[in-house]
C-alpha atoms as a PDB file:
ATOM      1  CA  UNK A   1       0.000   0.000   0.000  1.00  0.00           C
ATOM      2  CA  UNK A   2       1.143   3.609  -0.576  1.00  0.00           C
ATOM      3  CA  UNK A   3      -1.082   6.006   1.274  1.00  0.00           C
ATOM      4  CA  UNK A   4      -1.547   9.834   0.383  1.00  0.00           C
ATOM      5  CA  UNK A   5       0.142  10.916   3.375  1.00  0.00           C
ATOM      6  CA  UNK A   6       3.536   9.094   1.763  1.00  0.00           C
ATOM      7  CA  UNK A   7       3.774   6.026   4.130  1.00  0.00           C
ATOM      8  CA  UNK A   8       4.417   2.408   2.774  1.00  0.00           C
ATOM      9  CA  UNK A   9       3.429  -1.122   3.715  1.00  0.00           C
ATOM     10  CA  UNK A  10       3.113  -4.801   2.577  1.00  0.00           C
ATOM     11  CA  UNK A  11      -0.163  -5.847   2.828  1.00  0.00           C
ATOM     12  CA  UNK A  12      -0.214  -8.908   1.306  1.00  0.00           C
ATOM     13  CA  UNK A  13       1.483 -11.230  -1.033  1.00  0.00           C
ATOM     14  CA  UNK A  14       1.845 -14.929  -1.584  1.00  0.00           C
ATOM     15  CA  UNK A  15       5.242 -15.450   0.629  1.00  0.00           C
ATOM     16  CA  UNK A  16       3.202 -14.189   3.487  1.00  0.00           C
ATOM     17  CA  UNK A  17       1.931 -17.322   6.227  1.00  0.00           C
ATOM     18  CA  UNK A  18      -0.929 -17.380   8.566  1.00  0.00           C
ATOM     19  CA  UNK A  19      -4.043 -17.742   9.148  1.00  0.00           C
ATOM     20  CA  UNK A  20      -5.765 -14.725   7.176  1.00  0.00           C
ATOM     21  CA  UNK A  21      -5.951 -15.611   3.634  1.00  0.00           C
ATOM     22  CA  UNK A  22      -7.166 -14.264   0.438  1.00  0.00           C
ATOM     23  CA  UNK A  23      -6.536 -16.951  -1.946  1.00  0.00           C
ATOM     24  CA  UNK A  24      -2.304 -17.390  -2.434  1.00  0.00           C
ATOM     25  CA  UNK A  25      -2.085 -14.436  -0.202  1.00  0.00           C
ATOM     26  CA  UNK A  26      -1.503 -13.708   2.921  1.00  0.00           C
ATOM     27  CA  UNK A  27      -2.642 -11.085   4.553  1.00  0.00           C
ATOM     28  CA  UNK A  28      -0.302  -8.564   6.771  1.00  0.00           C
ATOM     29  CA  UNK A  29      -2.908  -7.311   9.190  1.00  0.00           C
ATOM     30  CA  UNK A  30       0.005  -5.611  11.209  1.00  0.00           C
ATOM     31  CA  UNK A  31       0.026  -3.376   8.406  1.00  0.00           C
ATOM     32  CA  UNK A  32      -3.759  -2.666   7.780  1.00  0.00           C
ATOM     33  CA  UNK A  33      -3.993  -1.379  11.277  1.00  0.00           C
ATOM     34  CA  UNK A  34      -0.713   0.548  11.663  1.00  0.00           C
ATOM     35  CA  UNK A  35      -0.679   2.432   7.917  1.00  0.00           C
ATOM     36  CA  UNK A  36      -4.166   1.532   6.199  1.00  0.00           C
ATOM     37  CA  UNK A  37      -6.454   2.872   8.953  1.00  0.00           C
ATOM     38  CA  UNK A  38      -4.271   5.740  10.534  1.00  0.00           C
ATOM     39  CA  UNK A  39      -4.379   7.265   6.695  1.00  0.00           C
ATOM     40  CA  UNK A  40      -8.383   6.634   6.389  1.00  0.00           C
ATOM     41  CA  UNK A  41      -8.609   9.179   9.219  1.00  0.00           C
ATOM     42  CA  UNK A  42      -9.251  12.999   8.077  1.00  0.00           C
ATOM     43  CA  UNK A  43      -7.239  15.908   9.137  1.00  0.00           C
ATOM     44  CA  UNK A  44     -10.515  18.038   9.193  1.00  0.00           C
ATOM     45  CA  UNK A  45     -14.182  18.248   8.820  1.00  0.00           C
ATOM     46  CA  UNK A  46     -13.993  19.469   5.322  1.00  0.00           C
ATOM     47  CA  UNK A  47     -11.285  17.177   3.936  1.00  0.00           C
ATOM     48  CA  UNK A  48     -12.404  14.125   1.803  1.00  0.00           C
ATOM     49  CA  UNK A  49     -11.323  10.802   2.778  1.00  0.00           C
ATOM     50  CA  UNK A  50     -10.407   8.205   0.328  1.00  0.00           C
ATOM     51  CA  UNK A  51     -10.680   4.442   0.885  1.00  0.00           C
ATOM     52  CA  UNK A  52      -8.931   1.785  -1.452  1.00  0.00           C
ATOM     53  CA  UNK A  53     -10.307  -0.608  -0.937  1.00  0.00           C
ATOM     54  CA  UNK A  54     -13.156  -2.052   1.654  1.00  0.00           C
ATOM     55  CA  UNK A  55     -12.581  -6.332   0.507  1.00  0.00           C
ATOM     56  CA  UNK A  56     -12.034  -9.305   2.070  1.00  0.00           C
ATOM     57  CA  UNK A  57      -8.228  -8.731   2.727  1.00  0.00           C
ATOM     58  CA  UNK A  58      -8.896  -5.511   5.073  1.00  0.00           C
ATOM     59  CA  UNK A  59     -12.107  -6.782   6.550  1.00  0.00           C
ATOM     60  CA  UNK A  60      -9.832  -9.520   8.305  1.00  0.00           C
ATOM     61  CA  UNK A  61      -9.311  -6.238  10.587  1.00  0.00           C
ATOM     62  CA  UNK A  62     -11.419  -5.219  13.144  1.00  0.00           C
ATOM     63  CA  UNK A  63      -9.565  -2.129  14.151  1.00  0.00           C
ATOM     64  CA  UNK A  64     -10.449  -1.318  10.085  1.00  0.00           C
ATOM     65  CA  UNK A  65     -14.054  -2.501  10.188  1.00  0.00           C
ATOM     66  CA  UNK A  66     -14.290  -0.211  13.054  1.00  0.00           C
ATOM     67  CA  UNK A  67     -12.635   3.088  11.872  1.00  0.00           C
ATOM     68  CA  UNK A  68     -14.580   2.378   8.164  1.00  0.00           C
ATOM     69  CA  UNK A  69     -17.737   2.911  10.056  1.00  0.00           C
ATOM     70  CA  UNK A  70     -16.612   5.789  12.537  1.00  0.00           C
ATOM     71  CA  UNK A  71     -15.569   7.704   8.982  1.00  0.00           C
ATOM     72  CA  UNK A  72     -18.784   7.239   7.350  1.00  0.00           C
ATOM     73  CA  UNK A  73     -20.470   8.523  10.097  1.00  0.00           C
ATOM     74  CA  UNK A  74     -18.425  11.983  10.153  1.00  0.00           C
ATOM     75  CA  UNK A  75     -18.875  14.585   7.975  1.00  0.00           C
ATOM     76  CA  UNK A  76     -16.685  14.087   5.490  1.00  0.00           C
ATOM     77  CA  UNK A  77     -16.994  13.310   1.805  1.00  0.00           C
ATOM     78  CA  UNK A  78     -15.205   9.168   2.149  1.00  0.00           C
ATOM     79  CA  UNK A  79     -14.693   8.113  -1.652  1.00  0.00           C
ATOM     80  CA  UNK A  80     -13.904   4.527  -1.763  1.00  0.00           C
ATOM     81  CA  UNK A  81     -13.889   1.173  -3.629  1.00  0.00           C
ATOM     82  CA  UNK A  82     -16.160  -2.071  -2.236  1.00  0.00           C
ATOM     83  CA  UNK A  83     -16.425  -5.582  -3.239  1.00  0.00           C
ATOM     84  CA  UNK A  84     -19.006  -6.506  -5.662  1.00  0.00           C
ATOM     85  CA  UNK A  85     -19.532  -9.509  -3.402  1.00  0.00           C
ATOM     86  CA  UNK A  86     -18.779  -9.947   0.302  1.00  0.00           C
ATOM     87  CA  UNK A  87     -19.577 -10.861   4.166  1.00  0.00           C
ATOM     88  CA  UNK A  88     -21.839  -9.152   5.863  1.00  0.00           C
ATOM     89  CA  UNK A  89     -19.459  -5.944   6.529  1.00  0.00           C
ATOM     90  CA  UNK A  90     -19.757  -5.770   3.174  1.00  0.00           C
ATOM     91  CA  UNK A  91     -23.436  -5.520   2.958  1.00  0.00           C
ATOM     92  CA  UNK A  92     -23.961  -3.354   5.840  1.00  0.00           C
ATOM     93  CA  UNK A  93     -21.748  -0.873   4.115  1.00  0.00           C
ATOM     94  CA  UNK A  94     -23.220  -1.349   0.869  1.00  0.00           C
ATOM     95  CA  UNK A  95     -26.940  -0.732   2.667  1.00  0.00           C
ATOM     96  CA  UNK A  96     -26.323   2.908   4.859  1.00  0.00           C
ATOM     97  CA  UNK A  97     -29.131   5.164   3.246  1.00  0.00           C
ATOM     98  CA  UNK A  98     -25.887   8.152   3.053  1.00  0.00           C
ATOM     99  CA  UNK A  99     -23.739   5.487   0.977  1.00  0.00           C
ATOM    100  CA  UNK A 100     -23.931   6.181  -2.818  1.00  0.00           C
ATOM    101  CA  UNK A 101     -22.639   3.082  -4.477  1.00  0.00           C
ATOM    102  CA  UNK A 102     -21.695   3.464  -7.942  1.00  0.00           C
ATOM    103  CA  UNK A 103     -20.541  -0.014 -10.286  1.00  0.00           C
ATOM    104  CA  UNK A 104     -17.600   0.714 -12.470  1.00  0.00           C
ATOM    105  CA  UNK A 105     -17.831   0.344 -16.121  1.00  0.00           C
ATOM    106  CA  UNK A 106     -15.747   1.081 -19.369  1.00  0.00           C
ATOM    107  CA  UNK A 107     -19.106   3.056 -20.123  1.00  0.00           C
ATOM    108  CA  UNK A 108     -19.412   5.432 -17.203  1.00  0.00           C
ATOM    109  CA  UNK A 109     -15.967   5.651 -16.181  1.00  0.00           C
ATOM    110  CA  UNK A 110     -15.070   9.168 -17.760  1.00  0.00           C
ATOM    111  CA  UNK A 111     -17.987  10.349 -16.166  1.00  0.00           C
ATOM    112  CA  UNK A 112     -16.887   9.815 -12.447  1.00  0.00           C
ATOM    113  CA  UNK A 113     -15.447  13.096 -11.843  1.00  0.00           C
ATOM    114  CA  UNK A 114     -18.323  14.814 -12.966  1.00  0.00           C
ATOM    115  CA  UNK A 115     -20.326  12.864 -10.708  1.00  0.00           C
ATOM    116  CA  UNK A 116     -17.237  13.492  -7.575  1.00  0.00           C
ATOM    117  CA  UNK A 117     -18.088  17.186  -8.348  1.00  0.00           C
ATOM    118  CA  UNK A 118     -21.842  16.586  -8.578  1.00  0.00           C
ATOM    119  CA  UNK A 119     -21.643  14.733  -5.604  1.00  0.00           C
ATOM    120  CA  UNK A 120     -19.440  17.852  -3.635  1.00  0.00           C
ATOM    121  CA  UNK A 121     -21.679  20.657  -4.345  1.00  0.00           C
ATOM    122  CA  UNK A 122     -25.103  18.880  -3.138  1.00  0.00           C
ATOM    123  CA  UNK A 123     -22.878  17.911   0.489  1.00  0.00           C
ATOM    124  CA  UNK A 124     -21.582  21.097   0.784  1.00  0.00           C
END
């Protein structure tokens, strides 16, 4: 992982052994809770928060599962990427009434900022 604020991890990869898995990989939870969720945290009220990505491999956190939801509920504009498919973290995210989920597609793509700016001006 390379978060905005400059810091670097290893979150997974497939020479990685333990008990959280995500196929060959294993996961570095170590790392999800000491760089993932420290950079999912805004500065201020007004700044946006990114989140790449909510899946499987973070969810194995608790500490992340835990800031995820403290971040939606602030006021800040959280942009991030979800599973199509997942657990029921997954779902619960997926079903807050003041969570926007939009699929990806070669179609719409272009259009995304338009709808980040869209998005922006009706939140204030």
């Amino acid at each position: 992982i390379n978060t905005l604020d400059g810091k670097e991890a290893l979150l997974a990869h497939i020479n990685v052994s333990g008990r959280y898995r995500v196929g060959r990989y294993g996961v570095v939870l170590e790392s999800v809770d000491s760089v993932a969720v420290p950079s999912m945290i805004p500065k201020t009220q007004k700044g946006s928060v990114v989140v790449d990505e909510i899946g499987k491999m973070e969810c194995f956190s608790s500490l992340f599962r835990k800031t995820v939801l403290d971040v939606l509920d602030m006021p800040n504009v959280v942009i991030g990427t979800i599973s199509l498919r997942g657990g029921q973290f997954i779902k619960r995210i997926k079903g807050r009434s003041d969570v926007l989920v939009v699929e990806i597609s070669e179609k719409n793509r272009d259009e995304l900022p338009n709808t980040y700016d869209r998005l922006l001006k009706r939140t204030g």
